[in-house]
PDB file of N, CA and C in Angstrom:
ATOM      1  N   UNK A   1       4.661  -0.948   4.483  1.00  0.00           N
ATOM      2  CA  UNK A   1       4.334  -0.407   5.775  1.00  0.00           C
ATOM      3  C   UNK A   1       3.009   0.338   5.768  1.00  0.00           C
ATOM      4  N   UNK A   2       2.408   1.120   4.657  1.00  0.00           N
ATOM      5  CA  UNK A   2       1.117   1.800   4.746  1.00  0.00           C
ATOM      6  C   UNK A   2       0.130   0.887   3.707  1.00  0.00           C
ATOM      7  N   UNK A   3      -0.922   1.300   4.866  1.00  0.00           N
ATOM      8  CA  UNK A   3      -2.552   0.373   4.370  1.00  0.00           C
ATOM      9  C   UNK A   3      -3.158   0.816   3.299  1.00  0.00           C
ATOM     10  N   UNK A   4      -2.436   1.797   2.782  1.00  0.00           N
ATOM     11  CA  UNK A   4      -3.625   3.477   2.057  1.00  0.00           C
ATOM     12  C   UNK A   4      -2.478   4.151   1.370  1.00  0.00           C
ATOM     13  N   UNK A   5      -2.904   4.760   0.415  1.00  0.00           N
ATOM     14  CA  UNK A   5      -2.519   5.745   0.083  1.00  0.00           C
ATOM     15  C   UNK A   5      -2.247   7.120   0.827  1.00  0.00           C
ATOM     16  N   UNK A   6      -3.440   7.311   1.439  1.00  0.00           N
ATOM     17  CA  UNK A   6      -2.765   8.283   2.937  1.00  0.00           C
ATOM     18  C   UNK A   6      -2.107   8.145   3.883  1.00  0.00           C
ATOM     19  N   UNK A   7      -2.348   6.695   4.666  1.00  0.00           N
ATOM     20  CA  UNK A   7      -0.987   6.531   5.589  1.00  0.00           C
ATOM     21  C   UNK A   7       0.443   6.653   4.423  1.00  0.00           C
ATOM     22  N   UNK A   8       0.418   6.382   3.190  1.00  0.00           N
ATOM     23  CA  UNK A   8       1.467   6.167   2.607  1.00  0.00           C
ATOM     24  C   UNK A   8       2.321   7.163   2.104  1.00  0.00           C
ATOM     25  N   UNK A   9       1.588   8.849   2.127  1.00  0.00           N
ATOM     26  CA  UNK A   9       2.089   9.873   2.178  1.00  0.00           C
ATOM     27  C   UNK A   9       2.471  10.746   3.131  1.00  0.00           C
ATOM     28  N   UNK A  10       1.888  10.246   4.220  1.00  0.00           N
ATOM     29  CA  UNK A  10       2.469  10.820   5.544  1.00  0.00           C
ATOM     30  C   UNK A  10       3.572   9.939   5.971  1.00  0.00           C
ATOM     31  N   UNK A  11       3.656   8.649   5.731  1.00  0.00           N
ATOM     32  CA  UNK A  11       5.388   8.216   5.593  1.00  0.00           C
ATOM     33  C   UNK A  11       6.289   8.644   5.187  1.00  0.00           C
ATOM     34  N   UNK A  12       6.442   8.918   3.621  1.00  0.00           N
ATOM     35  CA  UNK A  12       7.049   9.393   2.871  1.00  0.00           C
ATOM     36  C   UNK A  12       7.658  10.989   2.884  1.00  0.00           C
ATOM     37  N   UNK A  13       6.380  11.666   3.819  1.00  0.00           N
ATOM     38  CA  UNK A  13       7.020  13.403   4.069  1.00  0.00           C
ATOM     39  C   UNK A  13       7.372  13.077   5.660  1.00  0.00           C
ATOM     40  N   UNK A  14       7.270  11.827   6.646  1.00  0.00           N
ATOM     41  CA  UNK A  14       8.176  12.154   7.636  1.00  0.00           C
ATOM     42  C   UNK A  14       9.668  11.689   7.848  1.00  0.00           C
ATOM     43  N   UNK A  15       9.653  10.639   6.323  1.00  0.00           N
ATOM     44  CA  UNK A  15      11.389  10.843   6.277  1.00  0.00           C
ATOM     45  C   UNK A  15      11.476  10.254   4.618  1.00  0.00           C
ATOM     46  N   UNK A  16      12.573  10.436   4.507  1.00  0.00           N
ATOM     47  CA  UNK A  16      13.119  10.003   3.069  1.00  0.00           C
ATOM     48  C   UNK A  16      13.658   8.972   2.928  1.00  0.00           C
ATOM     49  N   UNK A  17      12.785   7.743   2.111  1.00  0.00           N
ATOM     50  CA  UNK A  17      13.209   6.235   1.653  1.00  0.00           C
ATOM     51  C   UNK A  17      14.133   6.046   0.888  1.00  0.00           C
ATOM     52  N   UNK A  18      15.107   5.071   0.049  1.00  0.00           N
ATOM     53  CA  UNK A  18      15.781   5.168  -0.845  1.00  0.00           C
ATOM     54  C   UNK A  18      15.323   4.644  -1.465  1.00  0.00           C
ATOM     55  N   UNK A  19      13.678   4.231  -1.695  1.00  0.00           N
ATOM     56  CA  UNK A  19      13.019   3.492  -2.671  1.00  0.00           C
ATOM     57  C   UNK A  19      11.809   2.763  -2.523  1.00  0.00           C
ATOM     58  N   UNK A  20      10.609   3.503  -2.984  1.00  0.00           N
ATOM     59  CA  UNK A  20       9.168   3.399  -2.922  1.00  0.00           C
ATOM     60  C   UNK A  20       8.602   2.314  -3.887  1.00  0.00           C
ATOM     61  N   UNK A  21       7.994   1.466  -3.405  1.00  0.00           N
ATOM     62  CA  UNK A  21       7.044   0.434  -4.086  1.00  0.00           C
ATOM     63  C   UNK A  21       5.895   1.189  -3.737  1.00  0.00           C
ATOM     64  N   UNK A  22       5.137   1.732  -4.898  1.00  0.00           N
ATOM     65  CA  UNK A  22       3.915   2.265  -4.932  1.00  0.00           C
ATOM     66  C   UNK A  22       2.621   1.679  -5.169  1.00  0.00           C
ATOM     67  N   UNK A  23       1.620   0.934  -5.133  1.00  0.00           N
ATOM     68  CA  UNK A  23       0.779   0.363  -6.033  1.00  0.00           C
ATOM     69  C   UNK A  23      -0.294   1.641  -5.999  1.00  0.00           C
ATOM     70  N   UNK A  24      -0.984   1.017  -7.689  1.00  0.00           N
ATOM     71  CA  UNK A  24      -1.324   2.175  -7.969  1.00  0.00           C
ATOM     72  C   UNK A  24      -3.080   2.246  -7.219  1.00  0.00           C
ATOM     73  N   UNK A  25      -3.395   1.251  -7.063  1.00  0.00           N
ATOM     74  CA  UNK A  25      -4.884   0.572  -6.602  1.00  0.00           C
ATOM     75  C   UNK A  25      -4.608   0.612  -5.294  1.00  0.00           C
ATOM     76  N   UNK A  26      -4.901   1.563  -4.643  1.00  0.00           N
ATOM     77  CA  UNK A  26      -4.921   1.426  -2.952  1.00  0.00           C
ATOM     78  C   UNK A  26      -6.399   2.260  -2.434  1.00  0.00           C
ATOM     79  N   UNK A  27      -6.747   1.561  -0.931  1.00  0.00           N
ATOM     80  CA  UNK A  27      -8.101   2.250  -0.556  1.00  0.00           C
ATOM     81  C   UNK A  27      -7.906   3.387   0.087  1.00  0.00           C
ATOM     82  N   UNK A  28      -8.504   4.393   0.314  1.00  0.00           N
ATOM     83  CA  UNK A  28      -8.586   5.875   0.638  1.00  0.00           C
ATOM     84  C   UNK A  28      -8.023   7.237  -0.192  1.00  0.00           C
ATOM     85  N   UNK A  29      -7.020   6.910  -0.567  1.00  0.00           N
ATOM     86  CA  UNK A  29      -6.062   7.344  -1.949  1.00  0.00           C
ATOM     87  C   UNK A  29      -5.364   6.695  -2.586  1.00  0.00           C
ATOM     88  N   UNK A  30      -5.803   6.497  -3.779  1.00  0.00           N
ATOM     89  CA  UNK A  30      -4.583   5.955  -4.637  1.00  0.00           C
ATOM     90  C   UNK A  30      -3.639   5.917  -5.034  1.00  0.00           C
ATOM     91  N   UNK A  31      -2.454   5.485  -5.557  1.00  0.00           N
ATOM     92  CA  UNK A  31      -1.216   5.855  -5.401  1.00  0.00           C
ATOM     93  C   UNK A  31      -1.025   6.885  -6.418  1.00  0.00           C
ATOM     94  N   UNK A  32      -1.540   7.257  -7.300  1.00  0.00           N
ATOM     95  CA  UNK A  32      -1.025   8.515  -8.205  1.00  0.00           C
ATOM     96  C   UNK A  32      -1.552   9.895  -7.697  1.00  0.00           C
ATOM     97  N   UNK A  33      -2.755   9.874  -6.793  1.00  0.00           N
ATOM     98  CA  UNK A  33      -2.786  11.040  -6.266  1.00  0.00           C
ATOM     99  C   UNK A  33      -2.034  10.813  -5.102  1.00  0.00           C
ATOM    100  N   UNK A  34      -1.333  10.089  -3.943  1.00  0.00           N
ATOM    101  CA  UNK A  34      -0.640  10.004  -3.074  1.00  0.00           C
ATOM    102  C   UNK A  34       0.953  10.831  -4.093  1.00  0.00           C
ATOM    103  N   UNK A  35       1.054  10.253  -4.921  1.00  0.00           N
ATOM    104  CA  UNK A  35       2.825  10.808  -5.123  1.00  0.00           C
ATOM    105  C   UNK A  35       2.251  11.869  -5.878  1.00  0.00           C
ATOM    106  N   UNK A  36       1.497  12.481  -6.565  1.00  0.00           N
ATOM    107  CA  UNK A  36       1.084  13.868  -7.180  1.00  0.00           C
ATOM    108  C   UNK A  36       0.842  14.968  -5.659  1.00  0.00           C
ATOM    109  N   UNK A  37       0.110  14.068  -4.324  1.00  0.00           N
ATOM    110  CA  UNK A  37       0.709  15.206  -3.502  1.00  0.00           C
ATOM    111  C   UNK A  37       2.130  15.147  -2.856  1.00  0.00           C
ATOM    112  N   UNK A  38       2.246  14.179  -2.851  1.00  0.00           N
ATOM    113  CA  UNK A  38       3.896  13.941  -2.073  1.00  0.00           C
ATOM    114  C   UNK A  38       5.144  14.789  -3.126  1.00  0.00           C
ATOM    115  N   UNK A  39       4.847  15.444  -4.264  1.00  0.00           N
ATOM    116  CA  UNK A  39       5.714  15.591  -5.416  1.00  0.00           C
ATOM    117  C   UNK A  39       5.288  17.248  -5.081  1.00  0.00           C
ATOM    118  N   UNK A  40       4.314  17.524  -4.957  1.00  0.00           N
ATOM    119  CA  UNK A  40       3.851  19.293  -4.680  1.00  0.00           C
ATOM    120  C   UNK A  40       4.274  19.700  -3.093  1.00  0.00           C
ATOM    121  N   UNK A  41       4.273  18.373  -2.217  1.00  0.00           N
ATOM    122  CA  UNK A  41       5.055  18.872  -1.058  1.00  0.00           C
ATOM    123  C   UNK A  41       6.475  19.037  -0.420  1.00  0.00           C
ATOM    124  N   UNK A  42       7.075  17.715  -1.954  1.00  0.00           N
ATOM    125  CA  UNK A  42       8.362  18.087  -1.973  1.00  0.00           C
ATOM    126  C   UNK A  42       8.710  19.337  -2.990  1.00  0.00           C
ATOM    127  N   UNK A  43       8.449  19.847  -3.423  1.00  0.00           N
ATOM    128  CA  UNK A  43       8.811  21.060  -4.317  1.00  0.00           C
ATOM    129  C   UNK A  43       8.362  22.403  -3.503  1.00  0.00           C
ATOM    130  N   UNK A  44       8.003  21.585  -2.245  1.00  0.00           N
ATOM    131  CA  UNK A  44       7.657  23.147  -1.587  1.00  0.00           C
ATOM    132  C   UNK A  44       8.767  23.189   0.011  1.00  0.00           C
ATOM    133  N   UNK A  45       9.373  21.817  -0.244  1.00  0.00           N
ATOM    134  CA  UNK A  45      10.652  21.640   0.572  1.00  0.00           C
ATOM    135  C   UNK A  45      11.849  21.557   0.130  1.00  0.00           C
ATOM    136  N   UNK A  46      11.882  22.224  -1.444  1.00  0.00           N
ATOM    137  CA  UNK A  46      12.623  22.067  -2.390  1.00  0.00           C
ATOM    138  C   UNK A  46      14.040  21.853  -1.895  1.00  0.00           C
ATOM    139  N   UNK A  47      14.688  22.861  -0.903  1.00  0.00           N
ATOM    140  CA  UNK A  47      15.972  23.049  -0.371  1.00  0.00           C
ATOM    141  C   UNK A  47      16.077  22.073   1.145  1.00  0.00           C
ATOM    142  N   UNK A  48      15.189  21.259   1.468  1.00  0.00           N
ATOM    143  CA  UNK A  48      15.627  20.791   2.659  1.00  0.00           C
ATOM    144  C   UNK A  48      15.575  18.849   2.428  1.00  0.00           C
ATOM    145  N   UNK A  49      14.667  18.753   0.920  1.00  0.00           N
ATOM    146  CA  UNK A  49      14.092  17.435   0.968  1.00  0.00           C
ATOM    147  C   UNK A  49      14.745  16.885  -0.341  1.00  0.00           C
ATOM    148  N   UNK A  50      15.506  15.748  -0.439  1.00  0.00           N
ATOM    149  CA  UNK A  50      15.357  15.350  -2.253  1.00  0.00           C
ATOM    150  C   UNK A  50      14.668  14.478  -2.465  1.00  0.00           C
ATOM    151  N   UNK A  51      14.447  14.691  -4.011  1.00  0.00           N
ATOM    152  CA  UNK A  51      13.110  13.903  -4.596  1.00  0.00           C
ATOM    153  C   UNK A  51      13.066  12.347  -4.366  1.00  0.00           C
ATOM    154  N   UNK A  52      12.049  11.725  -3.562  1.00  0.00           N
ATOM    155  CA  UNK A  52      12.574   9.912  -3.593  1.00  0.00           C
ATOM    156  C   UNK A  52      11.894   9.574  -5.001  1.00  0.00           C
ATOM    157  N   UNK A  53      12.422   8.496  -4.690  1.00  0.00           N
ATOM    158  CA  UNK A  53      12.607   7.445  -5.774  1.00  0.00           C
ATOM    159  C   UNK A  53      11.289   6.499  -5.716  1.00  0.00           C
ATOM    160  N   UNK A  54      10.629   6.724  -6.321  1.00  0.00           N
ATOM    161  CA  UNK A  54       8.855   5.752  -5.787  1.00  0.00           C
ATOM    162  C   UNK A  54       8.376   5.326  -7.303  1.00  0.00           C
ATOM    163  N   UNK A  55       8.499   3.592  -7.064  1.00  0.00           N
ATOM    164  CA  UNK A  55       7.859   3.212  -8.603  1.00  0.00           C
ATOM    165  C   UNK A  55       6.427   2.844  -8.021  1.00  0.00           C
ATOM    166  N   UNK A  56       5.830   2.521  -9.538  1.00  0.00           N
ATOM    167  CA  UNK A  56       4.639   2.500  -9.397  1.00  0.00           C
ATOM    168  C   UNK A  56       4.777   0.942  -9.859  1.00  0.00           C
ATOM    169  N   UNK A  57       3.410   0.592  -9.219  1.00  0.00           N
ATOM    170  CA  UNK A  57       3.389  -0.996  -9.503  1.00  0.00           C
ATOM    171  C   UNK A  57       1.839  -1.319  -9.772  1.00  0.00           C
ATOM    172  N   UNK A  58       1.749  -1.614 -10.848  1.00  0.00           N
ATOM    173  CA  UNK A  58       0.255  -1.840 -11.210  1.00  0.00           C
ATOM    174  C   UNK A  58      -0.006  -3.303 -12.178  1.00  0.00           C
ATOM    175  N   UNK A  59      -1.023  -4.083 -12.387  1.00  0.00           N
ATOM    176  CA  UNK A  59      -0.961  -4.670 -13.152  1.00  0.00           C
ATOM    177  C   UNK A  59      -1.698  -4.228 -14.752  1.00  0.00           C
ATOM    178  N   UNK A  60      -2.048  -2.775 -14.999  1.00  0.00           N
ATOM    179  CA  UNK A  60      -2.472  -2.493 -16.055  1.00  0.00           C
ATOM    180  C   UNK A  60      -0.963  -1.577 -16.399  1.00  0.00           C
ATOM    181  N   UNK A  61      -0.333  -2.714 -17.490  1.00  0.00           N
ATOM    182  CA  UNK A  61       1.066  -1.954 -17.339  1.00  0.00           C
ATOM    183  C   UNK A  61       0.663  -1.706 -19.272  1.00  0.00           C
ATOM    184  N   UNK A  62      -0.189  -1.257 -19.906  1.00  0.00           N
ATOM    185  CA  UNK A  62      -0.412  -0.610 -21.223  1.00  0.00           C
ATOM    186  C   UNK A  62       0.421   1.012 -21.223  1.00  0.00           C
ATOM    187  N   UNK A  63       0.965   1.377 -22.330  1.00  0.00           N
ATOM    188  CA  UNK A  63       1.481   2.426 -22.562  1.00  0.00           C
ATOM    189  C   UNK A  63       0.878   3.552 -22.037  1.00  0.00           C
ATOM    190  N   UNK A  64      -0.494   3.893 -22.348  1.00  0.00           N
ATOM    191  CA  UNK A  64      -0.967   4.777 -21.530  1.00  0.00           C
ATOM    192  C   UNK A  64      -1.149   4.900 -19.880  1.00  0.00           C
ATOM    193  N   UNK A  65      -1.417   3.581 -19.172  1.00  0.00           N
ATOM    194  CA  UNK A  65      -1.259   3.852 -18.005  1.00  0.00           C
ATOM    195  C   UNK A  65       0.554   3.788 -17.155  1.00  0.00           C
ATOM    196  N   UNK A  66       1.231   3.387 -17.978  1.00  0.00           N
ATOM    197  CA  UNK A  66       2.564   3.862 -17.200  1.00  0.00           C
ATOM    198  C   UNK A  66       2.887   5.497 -17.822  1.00  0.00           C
ATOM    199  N   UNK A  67       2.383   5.889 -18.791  1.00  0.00           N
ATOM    200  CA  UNK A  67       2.082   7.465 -19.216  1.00  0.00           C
ATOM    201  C   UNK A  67       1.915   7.995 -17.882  1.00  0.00           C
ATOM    202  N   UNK A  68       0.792   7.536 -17.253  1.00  0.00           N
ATOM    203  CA  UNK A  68      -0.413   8.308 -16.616  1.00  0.00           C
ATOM    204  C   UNK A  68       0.543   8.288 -15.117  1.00  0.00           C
ATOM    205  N   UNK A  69       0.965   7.021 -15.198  1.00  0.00           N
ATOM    206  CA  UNK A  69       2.075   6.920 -13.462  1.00  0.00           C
ATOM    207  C   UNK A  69       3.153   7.854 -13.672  1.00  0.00           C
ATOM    208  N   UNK A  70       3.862   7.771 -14.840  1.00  0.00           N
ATOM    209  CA  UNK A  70       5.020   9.109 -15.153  1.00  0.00           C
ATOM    210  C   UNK A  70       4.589  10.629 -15.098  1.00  0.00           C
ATOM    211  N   UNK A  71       3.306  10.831 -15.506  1.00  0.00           N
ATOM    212  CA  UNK A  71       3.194  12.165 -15.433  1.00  0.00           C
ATOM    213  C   UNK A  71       2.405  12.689 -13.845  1.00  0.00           C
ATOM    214  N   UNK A  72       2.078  11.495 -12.860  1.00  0.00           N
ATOM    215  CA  UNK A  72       1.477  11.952 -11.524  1.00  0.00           C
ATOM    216  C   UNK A  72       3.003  11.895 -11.317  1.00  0.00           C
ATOM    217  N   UNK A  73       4.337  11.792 -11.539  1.00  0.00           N
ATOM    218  CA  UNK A  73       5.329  11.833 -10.553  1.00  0.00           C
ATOM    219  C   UNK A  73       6.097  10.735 -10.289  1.00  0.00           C
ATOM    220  N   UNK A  74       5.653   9.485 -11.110  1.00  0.00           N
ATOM    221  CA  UNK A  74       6.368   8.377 -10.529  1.00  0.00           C
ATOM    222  C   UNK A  74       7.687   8.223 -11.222  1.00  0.00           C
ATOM    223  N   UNK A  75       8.553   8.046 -10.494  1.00  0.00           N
ATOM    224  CA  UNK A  75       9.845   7.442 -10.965  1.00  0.00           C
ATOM    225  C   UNK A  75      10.301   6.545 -11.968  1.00  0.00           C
ATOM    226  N   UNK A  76       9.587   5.646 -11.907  1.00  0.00           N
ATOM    227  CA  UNK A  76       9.897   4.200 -12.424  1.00  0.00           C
ATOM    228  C   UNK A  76       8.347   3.371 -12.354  1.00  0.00           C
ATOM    229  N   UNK A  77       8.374   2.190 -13.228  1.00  0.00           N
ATOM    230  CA  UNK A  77       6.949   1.558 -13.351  1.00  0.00           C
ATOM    231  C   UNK A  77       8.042  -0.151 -13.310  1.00  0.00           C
ATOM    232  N   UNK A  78       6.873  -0.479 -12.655  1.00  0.00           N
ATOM    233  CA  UNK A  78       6.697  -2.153 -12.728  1.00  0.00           C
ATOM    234  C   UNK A  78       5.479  -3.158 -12.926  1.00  0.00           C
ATOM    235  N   UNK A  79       5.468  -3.937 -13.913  1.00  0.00           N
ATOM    236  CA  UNK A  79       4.198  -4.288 -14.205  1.00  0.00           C
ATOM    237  C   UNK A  79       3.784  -5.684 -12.822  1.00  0.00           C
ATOM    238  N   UNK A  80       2.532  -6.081 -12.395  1.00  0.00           N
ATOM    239  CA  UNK A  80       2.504  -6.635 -11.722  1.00  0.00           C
ATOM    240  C   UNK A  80       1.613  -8.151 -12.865  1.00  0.00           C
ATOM    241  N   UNK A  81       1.912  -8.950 -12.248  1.00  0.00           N
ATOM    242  CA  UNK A  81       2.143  -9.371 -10.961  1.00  0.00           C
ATOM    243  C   UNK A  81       4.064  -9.564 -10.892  1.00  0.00           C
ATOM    244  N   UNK A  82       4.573  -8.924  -9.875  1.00  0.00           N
ATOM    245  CA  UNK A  82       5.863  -8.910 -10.275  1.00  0.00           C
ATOM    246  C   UNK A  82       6.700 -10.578  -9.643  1.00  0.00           C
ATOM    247  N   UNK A  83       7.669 -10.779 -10.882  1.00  0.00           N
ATOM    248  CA  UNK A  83       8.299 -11.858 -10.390  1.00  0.00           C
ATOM    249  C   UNK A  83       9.573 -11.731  -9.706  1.00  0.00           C
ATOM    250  N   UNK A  84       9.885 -12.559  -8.912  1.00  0.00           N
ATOM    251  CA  UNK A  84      11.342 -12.583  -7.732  1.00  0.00           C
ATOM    252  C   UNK A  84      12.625 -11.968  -8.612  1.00  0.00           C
ATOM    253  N   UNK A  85      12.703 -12.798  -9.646  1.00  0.00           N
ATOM    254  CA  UNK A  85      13.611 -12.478 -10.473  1.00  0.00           C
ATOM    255  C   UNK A  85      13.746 -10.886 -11.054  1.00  0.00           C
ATOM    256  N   UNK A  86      12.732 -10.083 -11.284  1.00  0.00           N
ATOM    257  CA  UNK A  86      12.404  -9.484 -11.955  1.00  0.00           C
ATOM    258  C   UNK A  86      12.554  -7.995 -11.162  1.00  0.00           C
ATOM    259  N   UNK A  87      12.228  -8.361  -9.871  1.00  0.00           N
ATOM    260  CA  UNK A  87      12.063  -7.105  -8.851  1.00  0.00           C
ATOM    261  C   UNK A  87      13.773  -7.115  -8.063  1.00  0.00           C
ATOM    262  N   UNK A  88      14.552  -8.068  -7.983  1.00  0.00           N
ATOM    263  CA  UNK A  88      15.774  -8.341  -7.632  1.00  0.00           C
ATOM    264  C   UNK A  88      16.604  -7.111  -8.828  1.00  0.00           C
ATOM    265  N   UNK A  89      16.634  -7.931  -9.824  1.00  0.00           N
ATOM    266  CA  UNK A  89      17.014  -7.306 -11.357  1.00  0.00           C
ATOM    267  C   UNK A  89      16.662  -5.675 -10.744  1.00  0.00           C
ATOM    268  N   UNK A  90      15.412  -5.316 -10.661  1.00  0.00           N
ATOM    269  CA  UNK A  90      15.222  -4.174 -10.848  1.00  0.00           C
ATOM    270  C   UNK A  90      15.572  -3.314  -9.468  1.00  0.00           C
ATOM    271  N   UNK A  91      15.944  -3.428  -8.179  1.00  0.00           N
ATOM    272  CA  UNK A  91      16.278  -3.328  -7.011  1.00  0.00           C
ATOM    273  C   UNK A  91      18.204  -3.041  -6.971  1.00  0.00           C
ATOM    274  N   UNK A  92      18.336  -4.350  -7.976  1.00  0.00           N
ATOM    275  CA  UNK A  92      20.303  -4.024  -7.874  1.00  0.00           C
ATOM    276  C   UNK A  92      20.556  -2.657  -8.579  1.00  0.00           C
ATOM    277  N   UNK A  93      19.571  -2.603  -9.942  1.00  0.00           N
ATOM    278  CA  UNK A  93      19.612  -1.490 -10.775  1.00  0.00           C
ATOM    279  C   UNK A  93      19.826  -0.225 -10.588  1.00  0.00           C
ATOM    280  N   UNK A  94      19.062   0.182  -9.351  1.00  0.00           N
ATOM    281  CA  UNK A  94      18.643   0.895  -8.518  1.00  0.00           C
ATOM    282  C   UNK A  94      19.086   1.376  -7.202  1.00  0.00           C
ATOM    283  N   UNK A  95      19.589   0.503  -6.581  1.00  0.00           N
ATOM    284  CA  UNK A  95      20.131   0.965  -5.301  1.00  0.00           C
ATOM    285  C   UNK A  95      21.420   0.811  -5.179  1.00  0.00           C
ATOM    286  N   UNK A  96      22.045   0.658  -6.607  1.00  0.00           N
ATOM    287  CA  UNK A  96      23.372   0.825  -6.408  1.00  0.00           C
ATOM    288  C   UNK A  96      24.191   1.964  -6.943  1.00  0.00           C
ATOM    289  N   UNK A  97      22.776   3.067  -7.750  1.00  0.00           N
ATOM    290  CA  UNK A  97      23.460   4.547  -7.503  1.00  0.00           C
ATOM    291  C   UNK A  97      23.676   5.066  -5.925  1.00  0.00           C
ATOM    292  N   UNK A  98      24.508   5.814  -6.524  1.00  0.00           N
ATOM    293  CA  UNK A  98      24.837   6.707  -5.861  1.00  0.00           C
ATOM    294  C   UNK A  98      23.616   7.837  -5.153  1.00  0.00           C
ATOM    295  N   UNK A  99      23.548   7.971  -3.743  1.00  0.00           N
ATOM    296  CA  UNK A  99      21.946   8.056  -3.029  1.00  0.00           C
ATOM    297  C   UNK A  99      21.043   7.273  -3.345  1.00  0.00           C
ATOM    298  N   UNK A 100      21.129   5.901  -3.063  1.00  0.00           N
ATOM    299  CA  UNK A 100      19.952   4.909  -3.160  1.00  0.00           C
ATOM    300  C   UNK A 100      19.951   4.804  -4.190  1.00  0.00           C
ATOM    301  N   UNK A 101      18.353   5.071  -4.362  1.00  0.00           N
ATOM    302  CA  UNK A 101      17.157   4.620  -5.490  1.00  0.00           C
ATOM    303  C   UNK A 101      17.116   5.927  -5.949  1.00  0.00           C
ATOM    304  N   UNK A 102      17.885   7.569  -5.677  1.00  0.00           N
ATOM    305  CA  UNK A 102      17.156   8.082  -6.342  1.00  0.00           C
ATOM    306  C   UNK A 102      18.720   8.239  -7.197  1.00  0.00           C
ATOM    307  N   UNK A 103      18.376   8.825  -8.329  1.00  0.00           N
ATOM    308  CA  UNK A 103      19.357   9.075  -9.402  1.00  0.00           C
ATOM    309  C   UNK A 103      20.022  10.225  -8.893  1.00  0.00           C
ATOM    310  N   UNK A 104      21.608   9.586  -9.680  1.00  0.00           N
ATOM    311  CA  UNK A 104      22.633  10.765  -9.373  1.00  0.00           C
ATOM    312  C   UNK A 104      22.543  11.588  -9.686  1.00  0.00           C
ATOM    313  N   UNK A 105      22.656  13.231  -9.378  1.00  0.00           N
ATOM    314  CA  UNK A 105      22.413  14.609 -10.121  1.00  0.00           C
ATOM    315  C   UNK A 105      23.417  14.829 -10.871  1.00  0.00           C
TER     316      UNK A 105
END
């Protein structure tokens, strides 16, 4: 649904998804500073908001850059180019906890 990394954080703080496809290469903001602010604005809605569930999807899927997506905030990583099979697999995984996509407390 968002073009940008900024339309894509003003989605995300006007309601809560049960599960974010992030890419990390987007124009205006990128997706690791989009969920590094979306992660400082949920911790400042600590009691009204819970944390979503937002993977990152990049095709530089090397150890250090899914590092780099885990420590801006991301949930989960998927390497791209992603296959049918692969994003299904990883979707049942996922949305069949308990509250969506995000993990049970």
């Amino acid at each position: 649904q968002a073009g940008n990394g900024e339309e894509g954080l003003r989605l995300m703080q006007s309601r809560p998804f049960h599960l974010v496809l992030c890419d990390i290469m987007m124009p205006v903001m990128d997706g690791l500073e989009c969920v590094r602010r979306l992660r400082a604005w949920e911790a400042a809605q600590a009691a009204s908001r819970p944390r979503q569930y937002i993977c990152a999807l990049s095709a530089n899927a090397d150890r250090p850059d899914v590092d780099r997506c885990m420590e801006a905030g991301m949930s989960d990583f998927l390497p791209k180019p992603v296959r049918i099979q692969a994003l299904v697999t990883f979707l049942l995984g996922r949305l069949d906890r308990p509250g969506g996509g995000r993990p049970a407390a």
